[in-house]
Protein backbone atom coordinates (compact mmCIF):
# COMPACT_ATOMS: atom_id res chain seq x y z
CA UNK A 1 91.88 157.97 41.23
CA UNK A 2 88.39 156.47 42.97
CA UNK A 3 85.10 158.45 42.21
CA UNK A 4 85.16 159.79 45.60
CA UNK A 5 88.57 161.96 44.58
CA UNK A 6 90.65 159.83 47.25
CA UNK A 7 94.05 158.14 45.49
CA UNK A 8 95.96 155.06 47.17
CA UNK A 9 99.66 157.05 48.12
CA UNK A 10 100.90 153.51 50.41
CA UNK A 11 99.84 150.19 52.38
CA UNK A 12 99.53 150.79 55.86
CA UNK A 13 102.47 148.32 56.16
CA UNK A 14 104.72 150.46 54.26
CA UNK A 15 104.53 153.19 56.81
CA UNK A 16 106.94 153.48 60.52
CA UNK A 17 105.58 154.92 63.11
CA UNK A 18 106.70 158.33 63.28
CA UNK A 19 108.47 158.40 60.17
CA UNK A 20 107.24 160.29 57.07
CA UNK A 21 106.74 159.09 53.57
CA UNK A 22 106.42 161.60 50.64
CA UNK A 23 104.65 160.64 47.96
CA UNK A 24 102.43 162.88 45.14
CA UNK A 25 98.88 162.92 44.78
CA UNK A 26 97.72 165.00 41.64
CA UNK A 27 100.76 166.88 41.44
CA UNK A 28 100.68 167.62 45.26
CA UNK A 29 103.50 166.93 47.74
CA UNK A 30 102.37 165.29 50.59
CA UNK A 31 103.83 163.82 53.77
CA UNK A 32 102.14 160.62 54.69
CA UNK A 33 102.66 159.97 58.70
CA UNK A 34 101.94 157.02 61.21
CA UNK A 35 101.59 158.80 64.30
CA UNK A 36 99.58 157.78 67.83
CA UNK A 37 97.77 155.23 66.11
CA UNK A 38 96.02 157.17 63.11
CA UNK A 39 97.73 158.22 59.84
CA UNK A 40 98.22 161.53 58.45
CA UNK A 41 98.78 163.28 55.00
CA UNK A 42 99.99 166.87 55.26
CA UNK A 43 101.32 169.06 52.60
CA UNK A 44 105.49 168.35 52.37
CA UNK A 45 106.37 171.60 51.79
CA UNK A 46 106.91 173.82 55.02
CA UNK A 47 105.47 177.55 54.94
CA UNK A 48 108.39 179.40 55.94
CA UNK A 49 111.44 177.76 53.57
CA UNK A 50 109.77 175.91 50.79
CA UNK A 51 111.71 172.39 52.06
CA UNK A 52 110.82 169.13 52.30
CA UNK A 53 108.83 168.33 55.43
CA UNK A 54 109.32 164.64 55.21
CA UNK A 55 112.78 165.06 55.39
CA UNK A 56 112.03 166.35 59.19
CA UNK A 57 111.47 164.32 62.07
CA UNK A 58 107.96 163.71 64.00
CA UNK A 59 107.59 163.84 67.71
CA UNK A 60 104.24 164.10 69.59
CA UNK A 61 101.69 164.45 66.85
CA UNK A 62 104.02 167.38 65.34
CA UNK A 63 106.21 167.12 62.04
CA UNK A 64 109.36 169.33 62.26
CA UNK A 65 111.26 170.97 59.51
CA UNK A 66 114.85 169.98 59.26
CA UNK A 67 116.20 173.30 58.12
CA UNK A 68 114.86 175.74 60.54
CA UNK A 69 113.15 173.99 63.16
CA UNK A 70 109.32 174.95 62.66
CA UNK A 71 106.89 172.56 64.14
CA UNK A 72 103.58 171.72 62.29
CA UNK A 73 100.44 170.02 64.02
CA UNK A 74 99.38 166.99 61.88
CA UNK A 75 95.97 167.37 62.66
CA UNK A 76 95.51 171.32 61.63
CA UNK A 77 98.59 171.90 59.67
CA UNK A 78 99.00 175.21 62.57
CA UNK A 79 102.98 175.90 63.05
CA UNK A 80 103.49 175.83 66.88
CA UNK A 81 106.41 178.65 67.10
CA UNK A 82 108.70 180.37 64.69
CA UNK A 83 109.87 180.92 62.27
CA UNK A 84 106.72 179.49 60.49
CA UNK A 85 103.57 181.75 61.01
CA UNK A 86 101.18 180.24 58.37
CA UNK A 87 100.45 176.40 58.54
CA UNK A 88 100.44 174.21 55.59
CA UNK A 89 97.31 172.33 54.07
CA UNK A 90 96.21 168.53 55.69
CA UNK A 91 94.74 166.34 53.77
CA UNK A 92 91.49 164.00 54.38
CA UNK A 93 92.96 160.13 54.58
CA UNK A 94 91.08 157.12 54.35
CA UNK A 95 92.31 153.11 55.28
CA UNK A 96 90.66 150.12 52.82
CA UNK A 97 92.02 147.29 53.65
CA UNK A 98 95.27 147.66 53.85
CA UNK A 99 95.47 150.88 51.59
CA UNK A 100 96.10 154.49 52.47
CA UNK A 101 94.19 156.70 50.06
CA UNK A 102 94.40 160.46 50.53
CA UNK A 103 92.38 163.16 48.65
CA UNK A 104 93.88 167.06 47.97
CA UNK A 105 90.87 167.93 46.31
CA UNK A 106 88.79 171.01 48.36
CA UNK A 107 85.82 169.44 47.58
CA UNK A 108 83.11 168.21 50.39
């Protein structure tokens, strides 16, 4: 971990556009996503059905979970319709060179 409470989860060349990566960062699930030119970490685990959201696809700036369908913003974390009514946490990133560091910490 850096000083600043931001860990290296990937190199940006590790990541497809649209295409989530799940990786941990301090014992946090998180869904790592290339998407409209800026990357993404948002927690992996959707609201309503405790699955994987990186098994999901990603479509328009939205990360969908594979079992029931709910769509999750992955800029806010909001759901965007059923069944999910509570979003899930996103996660500050940050790009150094070629690394993708991301930081679950609520600290400012």
């Amino acid at each position: 971990m850096s000083s600043n409470g931001f860990v290296r989860v990937a190199a940006l060349s590790e990541l497809e556009e649209d295409t989530p990566k799940r990786v941990e960062v301090d014992g946090v699930a998180v869904s790592i996503v290339a998407a409209e030119g800026e990357i993404f970490a948002i927690n992996d685990i959707c609201s309503h059905a405790n699955v994987s959201l990186s098994e999901g696809e990603v479509e328009d700036c939205m990360i969908e979970c594979w079992l029931h369908g709910s769509r999750f913003d992955l800029r806010t974390g909001k759901p965007s319709g059923l069944p999910a009514t509570r979003p899930v946490p996103v996660y500050p990133v940050k790009i150094e060179g070629d690394d993708v560091l991301v930081s679950v910490t609520q600290e400012s």
